[in-house]
Protein backbone atom coordinates (compact mmCIF):
# COMPACT_ATOMS: atom_id res chain seq x y z
CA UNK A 1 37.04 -18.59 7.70
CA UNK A 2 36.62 -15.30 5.31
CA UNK A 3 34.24 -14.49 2.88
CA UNK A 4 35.24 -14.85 -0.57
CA UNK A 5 35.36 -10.74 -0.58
CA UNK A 6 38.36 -11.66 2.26
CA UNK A 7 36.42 -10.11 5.02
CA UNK A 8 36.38 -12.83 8.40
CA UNK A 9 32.96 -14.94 9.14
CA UNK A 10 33.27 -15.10 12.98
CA UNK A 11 31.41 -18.20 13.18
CA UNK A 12 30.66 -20.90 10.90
CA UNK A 13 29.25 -24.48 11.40
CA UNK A 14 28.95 -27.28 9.10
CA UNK A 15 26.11 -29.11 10.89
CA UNK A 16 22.17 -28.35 11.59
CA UNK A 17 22.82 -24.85 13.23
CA UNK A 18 18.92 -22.84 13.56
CA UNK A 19 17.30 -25.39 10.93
CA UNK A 20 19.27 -23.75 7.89
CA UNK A 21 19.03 -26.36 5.20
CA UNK A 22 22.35 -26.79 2.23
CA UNK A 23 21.14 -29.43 -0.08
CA UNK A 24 24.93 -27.72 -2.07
CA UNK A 25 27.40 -25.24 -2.55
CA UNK A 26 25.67 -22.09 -4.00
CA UNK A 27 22.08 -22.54 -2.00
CA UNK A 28 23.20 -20.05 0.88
CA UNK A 29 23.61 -17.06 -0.18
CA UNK A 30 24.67 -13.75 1.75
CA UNK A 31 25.79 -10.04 1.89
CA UNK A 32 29.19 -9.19 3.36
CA UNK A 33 28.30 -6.30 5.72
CA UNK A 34 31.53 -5.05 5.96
CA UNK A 35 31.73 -4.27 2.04
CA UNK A 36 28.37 -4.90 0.62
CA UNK A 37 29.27 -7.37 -1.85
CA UNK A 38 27.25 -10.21 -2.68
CA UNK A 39 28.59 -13.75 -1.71
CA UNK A 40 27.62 -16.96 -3.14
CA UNK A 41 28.59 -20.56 -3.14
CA UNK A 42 29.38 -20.99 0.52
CA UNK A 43 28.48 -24.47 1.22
CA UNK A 44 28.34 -23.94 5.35
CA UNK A 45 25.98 -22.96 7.93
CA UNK A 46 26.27 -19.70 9.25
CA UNK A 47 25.67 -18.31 12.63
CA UNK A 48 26.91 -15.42 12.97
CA UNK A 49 28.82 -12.78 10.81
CA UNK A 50 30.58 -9.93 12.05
CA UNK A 51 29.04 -7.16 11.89
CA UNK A 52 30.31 -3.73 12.78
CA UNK A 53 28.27 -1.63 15.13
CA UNK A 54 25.17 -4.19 14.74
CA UNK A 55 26.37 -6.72 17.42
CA UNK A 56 23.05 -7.26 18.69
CA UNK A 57 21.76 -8.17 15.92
CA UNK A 58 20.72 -12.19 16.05
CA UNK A 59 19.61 -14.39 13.23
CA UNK A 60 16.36 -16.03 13.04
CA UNK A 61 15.31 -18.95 10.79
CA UNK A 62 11.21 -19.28 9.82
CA UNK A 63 11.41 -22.06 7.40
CA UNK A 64 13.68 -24.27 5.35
CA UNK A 65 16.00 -21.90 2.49
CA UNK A 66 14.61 -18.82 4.68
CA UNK A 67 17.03 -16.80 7.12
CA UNK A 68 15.94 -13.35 8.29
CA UNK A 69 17.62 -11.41 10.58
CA UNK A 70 15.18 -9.52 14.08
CA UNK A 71 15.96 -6.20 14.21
CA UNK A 72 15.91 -5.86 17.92
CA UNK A 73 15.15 -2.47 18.34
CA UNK A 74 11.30 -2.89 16.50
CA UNK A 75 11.65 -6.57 15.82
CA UNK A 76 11.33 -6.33 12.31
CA UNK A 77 12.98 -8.62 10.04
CA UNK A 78 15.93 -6.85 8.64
CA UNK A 79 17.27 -3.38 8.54
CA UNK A 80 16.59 -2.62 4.70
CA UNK A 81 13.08 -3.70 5.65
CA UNK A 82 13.01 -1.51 9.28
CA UNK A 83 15.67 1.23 8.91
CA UNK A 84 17.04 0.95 11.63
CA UNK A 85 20.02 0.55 9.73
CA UNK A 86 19.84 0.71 6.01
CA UNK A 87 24.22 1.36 5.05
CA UNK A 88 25.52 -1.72 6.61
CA UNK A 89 22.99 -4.59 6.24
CA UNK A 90 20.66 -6.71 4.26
CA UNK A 91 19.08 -10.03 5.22
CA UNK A 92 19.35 -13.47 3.48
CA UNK A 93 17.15 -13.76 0.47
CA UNK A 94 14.97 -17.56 -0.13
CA UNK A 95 16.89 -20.22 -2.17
CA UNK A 96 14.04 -19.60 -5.31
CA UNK A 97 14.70 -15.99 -4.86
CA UNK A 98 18.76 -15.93 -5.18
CA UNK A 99 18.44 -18.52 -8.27
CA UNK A 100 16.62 -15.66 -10.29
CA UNK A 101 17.54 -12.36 -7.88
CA UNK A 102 15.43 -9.37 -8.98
CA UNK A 103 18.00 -6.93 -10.60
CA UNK A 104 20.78 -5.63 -8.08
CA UNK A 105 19.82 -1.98 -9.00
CA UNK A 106 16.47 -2.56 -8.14
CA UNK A 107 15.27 -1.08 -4.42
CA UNK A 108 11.55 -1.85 -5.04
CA UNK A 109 9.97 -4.52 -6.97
CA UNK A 110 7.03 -6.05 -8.45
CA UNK A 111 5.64 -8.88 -7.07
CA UNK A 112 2.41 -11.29 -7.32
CA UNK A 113 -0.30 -13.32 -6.18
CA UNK A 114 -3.68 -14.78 -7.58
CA UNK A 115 -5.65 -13.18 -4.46
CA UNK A 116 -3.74 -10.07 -4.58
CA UNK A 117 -2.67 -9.30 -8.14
CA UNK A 118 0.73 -7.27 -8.60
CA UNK A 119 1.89 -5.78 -5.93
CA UNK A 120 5.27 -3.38 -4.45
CA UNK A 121 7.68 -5.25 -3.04
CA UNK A 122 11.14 -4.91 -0.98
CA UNK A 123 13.98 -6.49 -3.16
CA UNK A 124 13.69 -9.30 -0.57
CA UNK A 125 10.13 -10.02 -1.02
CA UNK A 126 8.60 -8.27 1.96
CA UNK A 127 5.54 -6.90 0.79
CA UNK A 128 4.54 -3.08 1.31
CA UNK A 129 1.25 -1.50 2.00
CA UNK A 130 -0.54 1.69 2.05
CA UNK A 131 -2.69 2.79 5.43
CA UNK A 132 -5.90 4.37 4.47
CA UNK A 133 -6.26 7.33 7.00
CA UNK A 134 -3.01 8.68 4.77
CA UNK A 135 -3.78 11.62 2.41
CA UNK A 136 -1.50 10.81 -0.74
CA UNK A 137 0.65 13.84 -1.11
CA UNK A 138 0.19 15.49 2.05
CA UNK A 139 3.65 15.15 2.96
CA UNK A 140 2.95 13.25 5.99
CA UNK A 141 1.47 9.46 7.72
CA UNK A 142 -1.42 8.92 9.90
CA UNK A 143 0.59 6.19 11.39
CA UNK A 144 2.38 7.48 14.47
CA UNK A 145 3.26 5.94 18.20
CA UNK A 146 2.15 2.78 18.96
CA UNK A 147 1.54 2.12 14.79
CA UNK A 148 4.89 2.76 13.73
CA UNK A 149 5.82 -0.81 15.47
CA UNK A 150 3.55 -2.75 14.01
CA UNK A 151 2.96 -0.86 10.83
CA UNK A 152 7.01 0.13 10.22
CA UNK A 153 8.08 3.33 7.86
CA UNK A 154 9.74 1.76 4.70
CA UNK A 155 12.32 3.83 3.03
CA UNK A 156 13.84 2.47 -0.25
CA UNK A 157 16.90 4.61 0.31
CA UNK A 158 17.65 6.08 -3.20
CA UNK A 159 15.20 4.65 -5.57
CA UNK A 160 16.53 2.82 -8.62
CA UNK A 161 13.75 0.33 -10.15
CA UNK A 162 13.29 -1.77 -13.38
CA UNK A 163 10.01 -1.22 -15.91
CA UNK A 164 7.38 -1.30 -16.11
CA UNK A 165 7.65 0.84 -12.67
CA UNK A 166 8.48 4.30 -13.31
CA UNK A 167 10.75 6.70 -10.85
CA UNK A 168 8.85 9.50 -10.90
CA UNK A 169 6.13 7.51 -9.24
CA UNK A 170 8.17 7.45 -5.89
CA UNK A 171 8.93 10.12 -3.33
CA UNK A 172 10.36 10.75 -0.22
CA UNK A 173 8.43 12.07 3.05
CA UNK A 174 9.97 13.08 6.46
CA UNK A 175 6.70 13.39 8.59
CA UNK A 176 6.80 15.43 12.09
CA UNK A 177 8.91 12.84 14.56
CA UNK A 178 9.40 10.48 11.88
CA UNK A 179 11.83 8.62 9.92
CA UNK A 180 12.30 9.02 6.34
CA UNK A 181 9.70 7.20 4.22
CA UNK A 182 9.23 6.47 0.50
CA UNK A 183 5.83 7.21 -1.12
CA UNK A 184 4.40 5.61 -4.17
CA UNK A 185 2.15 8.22 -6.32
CA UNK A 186 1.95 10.16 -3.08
CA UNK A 187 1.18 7.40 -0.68
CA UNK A 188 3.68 6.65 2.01
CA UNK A 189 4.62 3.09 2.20
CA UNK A 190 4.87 0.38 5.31
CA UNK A 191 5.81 -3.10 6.19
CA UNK A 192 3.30 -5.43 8.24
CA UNK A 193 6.27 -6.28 11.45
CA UNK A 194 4.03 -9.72 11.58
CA UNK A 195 4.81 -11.00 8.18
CA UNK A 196 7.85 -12.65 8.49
CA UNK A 197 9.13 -14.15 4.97
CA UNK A 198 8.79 -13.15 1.21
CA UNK A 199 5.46 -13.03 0.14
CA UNK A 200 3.22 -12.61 2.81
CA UNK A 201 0.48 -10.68 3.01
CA UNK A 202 -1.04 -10.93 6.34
CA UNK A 203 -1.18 -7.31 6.99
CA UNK A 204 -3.65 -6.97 3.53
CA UNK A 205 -7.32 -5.98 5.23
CA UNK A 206 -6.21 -5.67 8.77
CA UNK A 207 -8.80 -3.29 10.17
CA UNK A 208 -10.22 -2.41 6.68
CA UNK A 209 -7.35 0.44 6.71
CA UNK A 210 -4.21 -1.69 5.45
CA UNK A 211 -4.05 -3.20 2.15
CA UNK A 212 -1.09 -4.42 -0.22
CA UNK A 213 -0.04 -1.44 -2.74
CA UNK A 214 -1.18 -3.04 -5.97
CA UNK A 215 0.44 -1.40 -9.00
CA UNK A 216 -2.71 -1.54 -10.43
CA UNK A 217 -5.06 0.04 -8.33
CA UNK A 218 -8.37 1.88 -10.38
CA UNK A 219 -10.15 2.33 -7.57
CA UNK A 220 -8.57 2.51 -3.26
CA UNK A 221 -9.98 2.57 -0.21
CA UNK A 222 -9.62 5.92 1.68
CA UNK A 223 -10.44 5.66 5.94
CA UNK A 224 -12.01 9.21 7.21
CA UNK A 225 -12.71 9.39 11.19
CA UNK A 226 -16.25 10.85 10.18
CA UNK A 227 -17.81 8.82 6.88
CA UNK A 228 -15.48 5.11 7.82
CA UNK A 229 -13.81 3.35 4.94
CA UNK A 230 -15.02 5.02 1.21
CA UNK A 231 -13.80 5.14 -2.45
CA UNK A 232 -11.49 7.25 -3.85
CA UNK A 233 -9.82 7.20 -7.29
CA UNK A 234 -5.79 6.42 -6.52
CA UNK A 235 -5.11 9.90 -6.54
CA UNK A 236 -7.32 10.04 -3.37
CA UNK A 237 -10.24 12.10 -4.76
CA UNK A 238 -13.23 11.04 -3.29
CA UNK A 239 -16.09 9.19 -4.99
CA UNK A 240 -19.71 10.28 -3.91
CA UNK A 241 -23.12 8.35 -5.27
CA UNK A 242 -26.60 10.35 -5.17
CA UNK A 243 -29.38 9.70 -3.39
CA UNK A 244 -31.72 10.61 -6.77
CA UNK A 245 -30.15 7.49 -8.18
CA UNK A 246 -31.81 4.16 -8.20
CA UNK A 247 -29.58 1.01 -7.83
CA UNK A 248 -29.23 -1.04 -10.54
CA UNK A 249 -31.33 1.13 -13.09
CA UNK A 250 -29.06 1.51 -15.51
CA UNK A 251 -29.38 5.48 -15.61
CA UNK A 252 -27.74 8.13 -13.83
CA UNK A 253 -30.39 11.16 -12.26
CA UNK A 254 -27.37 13.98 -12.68
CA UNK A 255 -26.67 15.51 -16.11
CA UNK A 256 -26.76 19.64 -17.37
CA UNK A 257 -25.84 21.50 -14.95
CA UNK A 258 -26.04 18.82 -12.08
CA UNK A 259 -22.93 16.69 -14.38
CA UNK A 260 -20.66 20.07 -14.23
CA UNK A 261 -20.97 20.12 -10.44
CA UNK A 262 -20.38 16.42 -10.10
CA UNK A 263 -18.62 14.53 -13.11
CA UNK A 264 -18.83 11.20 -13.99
CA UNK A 265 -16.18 8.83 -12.73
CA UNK A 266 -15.10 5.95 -15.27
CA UNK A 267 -12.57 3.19 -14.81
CA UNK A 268 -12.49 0.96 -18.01
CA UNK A 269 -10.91 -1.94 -15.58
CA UNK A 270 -11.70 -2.06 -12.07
CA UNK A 271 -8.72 -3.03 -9.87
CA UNK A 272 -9.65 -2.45 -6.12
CA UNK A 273 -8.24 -3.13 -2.63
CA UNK A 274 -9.33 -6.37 -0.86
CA UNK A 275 -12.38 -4.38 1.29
CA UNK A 276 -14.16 -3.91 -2.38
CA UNK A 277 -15.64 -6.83 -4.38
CA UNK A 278 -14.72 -6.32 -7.82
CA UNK A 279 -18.39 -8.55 -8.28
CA UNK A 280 -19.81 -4.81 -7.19
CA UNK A 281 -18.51 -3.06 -9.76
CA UNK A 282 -20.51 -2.16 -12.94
CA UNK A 283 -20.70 0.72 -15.52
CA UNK A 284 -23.68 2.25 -17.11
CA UNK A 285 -23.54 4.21 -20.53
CA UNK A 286 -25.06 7.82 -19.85
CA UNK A 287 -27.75 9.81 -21.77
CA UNK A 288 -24.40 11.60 -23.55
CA UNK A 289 -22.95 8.38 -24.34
CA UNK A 290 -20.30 8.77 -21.95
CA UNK A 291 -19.31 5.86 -19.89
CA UNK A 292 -19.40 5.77 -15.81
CA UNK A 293 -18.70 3.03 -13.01
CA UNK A 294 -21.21 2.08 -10.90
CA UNK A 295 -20.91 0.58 -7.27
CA UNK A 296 -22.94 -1.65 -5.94
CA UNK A 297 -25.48 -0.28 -8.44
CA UNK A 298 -25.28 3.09 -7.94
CA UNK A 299 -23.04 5.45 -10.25
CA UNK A 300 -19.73 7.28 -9.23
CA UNK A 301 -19.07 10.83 -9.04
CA UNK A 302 -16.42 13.37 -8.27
CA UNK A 303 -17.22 16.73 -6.75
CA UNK A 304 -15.63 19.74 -8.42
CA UNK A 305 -15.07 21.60 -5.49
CA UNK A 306 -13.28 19.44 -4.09
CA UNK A 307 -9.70 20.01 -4.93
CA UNK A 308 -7.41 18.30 -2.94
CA UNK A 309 -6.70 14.58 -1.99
CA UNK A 310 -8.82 13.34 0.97
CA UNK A 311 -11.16 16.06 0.86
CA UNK A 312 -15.07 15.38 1.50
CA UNK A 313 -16.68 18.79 0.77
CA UNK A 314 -19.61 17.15 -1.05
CA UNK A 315 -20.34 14.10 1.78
CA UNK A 316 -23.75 15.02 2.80
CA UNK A 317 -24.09 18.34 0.43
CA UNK A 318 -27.89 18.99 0.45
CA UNK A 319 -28.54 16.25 2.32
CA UNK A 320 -28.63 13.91 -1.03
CA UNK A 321 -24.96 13.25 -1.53
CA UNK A 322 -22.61 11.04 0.24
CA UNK A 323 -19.06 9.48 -0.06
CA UNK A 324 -19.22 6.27 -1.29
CA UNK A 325 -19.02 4.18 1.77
CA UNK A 326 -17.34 0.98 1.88
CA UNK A 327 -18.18 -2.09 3.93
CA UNK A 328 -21.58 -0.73 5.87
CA UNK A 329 -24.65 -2.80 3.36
CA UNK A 330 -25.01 0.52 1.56
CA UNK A 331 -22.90 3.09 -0.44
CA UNK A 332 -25.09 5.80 0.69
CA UNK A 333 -24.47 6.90 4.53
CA UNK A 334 -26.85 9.59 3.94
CA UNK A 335 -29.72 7.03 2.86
CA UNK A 336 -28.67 4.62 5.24
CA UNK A 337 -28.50 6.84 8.22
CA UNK A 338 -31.72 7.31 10.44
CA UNK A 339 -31.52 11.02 10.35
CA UNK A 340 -30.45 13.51 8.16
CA UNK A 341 -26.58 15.16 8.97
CA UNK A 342 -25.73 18.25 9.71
CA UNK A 343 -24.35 19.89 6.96
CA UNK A 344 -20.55 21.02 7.67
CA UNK A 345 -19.60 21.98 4.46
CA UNK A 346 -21.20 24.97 2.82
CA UNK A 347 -22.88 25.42 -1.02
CA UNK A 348 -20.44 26.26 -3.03
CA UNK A 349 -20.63 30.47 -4.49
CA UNK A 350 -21.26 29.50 -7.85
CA UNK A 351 -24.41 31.21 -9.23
CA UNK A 352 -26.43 28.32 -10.53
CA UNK A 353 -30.25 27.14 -9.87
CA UNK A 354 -31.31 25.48 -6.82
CA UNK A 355 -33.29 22.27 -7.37
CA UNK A 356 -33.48 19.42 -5.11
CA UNK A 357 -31.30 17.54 -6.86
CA UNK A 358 -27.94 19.06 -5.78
CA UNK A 359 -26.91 21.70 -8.11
């Protein structure tokens, strides 16, 4: 029996072989590995399909109209998803998903869900993630040894996508001992190796470092071995609140000089990662009439001196600042902790007063 590309199907049943379900010709359909091309209307149930150089490859079935194939090397499902083999292979897409197939040019998508909201996609459905501990544009992953099997690299191969994605958001990384790895706006992007069909999202949460790479993202969750889990803007600048503030006043304590040392941060719409309730999000209008966002009472700021992605230079400046921690009752470690921290990071050189309020 041969494809309709010609190419030979080893093996081929007609009855109830690994619970895949034909209700007619057209539901199952497949990708020729020998050629690439795209075959439809095969009214059969396959087995197995010859594959060159991949015979260890074995087919798995989750649910009815859902075939994905266990890469046995990392047990992921599929080799566009895991790697391991990205020229040669691609796994069986739902029934709903072949009726309307995303564009063939397409190597990342958009999907969504109510509890999630729009997220990146493989062309198959698999969803894709972002770790926290990664610095966007650092060029590398905190994910390494034992992480890389549950939490595998995804690389999109050359990048071709359909609006309202845009190319230039997506990169390529090669970190130390790695595997090649495509980045979205800096961030490197994963697979969760324990969701196992289109549209899963169990990985979204896991240890408050993983979360689903929403499109839409105003506001992320950054992971630091010192401060825990804290807000950054999606760039990966972090967010600090002051301790001279007063939750839910309305005002912010930092303006003059104090506002040119640590600007206002303002998202008109707050789109956040699972670990932050958008219910804790506010904005205040300041003394300028400039707008700013406000967490869990308490407004948002950058630090100037901070200049790179994932830096913290202002987390417990003066004793009165701190990154805006997420998930611990309180934004404000330094408040919240029962003694004052060492401070690490020194005053900046800039000749400006002295007050007690951090500038």
């Amino acid at each position: 029996m041969n494809w309709i590309c010609g190419h030979t199907i080893s093996e081929f049943y007609r009855s109830g072989i690994l619970g895949l379900f034909v209700s007619s010709p057209g539901d199952l359909h497949g990708i020729c590995p020998q050629c690439i091309a795209r075959v439809s209307g095969i009214d059969l149930y396959l087995k197995k399909v010859i594959r060159p150089h991949h015979e260890k490859w074995e087919m798995m079935s989750d649910e009815i109209h859902a075939a994905h194939f266990k890469c046995p090397d990392c047990s992921g499902p599929g080799c566009r998803v895991c790697n391991h083999h990205p020229a040669n292979y691609d796994t069986y897409r739902n029934r709903d998903t072949d009726r309307n197939p995303p564009s063939a040019e397409s190597t990342v998508i958009i999907a969504s869900q109510s509890t999630v909201g729009s997220y990146l996609a493989t062309p198959q459905g698999m969803t894709l993630y972002y770790f926290a501990r990664d610095v966007p544009g650092s060029g590398t992953t905190a994910c390494a040894g034992a992480c890389t099997s549950l939490w595998p690299a995804f690389s999109a191969g050359t990048i071709s996508i359909q609006p309202p994605l845009v190319a230039s958001d997506f990169g390529t990384i090669i970190p130390p001992g790695g595997t090649i790895q495509t980045t979205y706006q800096g961030w490197p992007l994963y697979l969760y190796s324990k969701d196992t069909g289109p549209g899963q999202v169990n990985g979204n949460g896991y240890l408050s470092s993983w979360y689903v790479m929403n499109t839409g993202y105003s506001v992320m969750i950054m992971d630091n071995s010192t401060v825990g889990p804290y807000l950054s803007d999606p760039a990966g600048m972090t967010l600090y609140v002051f301790s001279h503030d007063t939750p839910g006043s309305g005002t912010s304590a930092c303006s003059g000089t104090c506002q040119t040392l640590w600007p206002p941060f303002y998202a008109k719409t707050i789109v956040a990662p699972t670990g932050a309730a958008p219910a804790d999000f506010g904005s205040i209008q300041r003394s300028d009439g400039s707008m700013q966002t406000t967490y869990m009472g308490l407004p948002l700021y950058y630090y100037s001196v901070d200049t790179k992605a994932g830096e913290l230079k202002g987390h417990g400046y003066l004793g009165i600042w701190s990154a805006a921690s997420v998930g611990t009752g309180s934004p404000n470690l330094i408040l919240a902790a029962t003694t004052t921290p060492t401070q690490t990071t020194a005053a900046p050189t800039t000749t400006m007063p002295t007050y007690s309020y951090g500038y």
